[in-house]
N, C-alpha and C. Protein backbone atom coordinates (compact mmCIF):
# COMPACT_ATOMS: atom_id res chain seq x y z
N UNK A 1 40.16 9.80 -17.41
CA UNK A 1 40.12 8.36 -17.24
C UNK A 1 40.63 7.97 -15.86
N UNK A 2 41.62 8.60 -15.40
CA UNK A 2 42.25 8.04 -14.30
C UNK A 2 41.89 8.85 -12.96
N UNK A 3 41.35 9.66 -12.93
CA UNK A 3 40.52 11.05 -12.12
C UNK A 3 39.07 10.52 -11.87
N UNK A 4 38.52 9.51 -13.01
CA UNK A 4 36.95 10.00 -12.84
C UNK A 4 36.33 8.75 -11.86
N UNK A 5 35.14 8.98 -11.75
CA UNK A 5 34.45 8.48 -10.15
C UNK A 5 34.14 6.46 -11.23
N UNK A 6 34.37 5.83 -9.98
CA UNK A 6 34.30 4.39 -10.17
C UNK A 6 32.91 4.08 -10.49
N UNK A 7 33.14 2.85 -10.96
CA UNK A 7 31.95 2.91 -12.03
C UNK A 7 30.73 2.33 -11.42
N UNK A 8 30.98 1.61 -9.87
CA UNK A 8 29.80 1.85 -9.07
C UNK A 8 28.98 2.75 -8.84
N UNK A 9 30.09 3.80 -8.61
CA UNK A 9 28.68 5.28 -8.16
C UNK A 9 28.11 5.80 -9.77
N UNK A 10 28.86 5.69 -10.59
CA UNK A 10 28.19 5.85 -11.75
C UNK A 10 26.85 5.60 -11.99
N UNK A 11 27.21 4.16 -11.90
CA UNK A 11 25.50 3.44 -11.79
C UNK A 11 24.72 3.52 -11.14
N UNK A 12 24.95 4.29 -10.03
CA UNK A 12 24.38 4.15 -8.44
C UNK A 12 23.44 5.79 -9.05
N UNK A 13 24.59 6.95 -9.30
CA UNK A 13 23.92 8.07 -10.29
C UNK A 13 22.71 8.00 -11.06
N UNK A 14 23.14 6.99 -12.22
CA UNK A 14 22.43 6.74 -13.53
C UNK A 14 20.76 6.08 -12.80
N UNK A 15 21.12 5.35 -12.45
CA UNK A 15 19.76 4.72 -11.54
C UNK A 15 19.33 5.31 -10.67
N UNK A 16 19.72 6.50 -10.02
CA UNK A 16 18.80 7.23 -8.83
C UNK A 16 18.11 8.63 -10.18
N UNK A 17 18.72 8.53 -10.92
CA UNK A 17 17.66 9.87 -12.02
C UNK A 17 16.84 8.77 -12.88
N UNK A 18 16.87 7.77 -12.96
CA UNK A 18 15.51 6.93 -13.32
C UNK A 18 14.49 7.61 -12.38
N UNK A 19 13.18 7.34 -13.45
CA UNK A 19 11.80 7.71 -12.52
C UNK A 19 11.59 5.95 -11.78
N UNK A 20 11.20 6.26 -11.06
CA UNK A 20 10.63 5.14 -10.13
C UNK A 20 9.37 4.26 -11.39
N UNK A 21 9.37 2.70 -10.54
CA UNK A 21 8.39 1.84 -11.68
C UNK A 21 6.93 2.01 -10.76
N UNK A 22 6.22 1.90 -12.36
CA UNK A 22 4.82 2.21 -11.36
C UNK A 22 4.29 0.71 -10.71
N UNK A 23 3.33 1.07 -9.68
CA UNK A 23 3.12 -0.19 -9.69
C UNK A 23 2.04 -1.14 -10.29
N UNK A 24 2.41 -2.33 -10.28
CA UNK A 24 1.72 -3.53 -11.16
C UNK A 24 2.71 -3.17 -12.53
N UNK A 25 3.63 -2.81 -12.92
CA UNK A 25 4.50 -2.88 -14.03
C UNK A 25 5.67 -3.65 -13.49
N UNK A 26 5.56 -4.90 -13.98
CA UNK A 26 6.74 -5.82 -14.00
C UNK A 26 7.41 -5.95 -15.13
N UNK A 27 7.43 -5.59 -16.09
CA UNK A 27 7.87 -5.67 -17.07
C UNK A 27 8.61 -4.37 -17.52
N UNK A 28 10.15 -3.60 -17.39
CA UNK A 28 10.50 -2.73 -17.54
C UNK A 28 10.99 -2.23 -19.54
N UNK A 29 11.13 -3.60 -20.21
CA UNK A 29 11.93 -3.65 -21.09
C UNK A 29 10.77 -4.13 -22.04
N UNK A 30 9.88 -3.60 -23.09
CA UNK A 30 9.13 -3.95 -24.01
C UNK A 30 9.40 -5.55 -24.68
N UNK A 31 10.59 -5.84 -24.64
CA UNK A 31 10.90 -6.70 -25.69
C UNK A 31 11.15 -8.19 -24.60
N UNK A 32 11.47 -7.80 -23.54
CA UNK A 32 11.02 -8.93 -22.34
C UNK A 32 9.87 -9.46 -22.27
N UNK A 33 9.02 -8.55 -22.46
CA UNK A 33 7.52 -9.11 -22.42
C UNK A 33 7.12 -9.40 -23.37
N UNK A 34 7.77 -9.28 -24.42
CA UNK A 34 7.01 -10.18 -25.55
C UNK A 34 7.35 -11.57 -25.91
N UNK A 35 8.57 -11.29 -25.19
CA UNK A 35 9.09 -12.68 -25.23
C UNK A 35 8.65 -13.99 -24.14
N UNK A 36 8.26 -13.19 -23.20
CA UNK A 36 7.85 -14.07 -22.22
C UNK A 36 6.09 -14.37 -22.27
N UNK A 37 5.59 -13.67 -22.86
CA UNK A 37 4.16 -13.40 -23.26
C UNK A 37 4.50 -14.71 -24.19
N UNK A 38 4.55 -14.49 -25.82
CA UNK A 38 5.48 -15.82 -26.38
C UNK A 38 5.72 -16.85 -25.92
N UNK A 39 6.69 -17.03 -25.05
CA UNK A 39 7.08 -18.63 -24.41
C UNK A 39 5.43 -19.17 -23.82
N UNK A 40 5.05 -18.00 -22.57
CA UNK A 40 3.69 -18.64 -22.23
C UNK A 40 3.02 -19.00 -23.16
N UNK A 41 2.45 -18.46 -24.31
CA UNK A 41 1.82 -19.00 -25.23
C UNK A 41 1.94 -20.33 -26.04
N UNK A 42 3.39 -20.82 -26.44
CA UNK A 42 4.01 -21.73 -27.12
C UNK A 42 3.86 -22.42 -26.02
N UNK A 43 4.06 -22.42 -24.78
CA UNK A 43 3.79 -23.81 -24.34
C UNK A 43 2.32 -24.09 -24.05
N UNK A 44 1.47 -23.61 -23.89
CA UNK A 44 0.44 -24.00 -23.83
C UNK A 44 -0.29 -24.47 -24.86
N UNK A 45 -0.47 -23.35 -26.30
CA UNK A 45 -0.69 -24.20 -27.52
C UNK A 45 0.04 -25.43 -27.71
N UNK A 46 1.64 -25.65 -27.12
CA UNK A 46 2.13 -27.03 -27.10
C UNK A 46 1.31 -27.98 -26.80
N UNK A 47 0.85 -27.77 -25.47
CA UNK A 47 0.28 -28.57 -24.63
C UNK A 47 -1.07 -29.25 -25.29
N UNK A 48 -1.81 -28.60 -25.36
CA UNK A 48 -3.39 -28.39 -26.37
C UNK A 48 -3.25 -29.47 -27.30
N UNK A 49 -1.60 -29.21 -28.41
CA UNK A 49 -1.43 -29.81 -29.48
C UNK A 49 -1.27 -31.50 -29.57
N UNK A 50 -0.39 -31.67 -28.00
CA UNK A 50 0.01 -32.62 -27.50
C UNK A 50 -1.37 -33.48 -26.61
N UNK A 51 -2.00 -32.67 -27.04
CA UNK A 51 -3.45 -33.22 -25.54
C UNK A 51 -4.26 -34.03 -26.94
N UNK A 52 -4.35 -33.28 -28.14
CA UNK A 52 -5.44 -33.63 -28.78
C UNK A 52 -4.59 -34.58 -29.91
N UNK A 53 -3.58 -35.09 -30.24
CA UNK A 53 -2.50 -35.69 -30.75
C UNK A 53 -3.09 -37.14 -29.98
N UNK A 54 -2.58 -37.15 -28.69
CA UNK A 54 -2.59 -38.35 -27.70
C UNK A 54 -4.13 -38.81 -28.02
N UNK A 55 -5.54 -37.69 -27.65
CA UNK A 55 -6.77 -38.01 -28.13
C UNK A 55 -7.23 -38.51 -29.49
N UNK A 56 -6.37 -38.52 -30.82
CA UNK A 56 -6.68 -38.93 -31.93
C UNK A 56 -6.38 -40.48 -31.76
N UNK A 57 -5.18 -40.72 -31.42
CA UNK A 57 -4.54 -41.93 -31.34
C UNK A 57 -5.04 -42.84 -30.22
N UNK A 58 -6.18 -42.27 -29.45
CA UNK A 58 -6.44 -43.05 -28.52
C UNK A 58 -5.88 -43.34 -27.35
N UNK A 59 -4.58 -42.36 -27.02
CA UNK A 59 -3.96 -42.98 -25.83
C UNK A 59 -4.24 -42.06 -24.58
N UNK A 60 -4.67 -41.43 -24.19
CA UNK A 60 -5.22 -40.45 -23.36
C UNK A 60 -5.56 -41.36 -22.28
C-alpha cells in the first residue's frame, strides 16, 4: 500500500494495454449507445407527437 506506484501511472498503464478504437467507433461502452440512440429517438417521436397534436386542434 505504501510502496506501490500512484494511481496516475496506474491508469496511464491500464490504458496504454487497451487496444486502440477503430475508426468511425464513437461509441466505446454498449450501453451509452443505447441510451443515446433512445434519447434521439424519444425526442423526435416527441416531436412528430407534438406536430400532429397541434394539427388536430388546428393550431399549426
Amino acid at each position: 500500500m505504501f510502496h506501490g506506484k500512484p494511481i496516475e501511472e496506474r491508469i496511464a498503464e491500464r490504458q496504454a494495454q487497451r487496444p486502440s478504437l477503430r475508426e468511425g467507433k464513437y461509441f466505446e461502452h454498449g450501453p451509452a449507445k443505447f441510451i443515446f440512440i433512445f434519447v434521439i429517438v424519444f425526442v423526435v417521436i416527441g416531436h412528430l407527437a407534438g406536430l400532429l397534436v397541434l394539427m388536430a386542434l388546428g393550431l399549426h
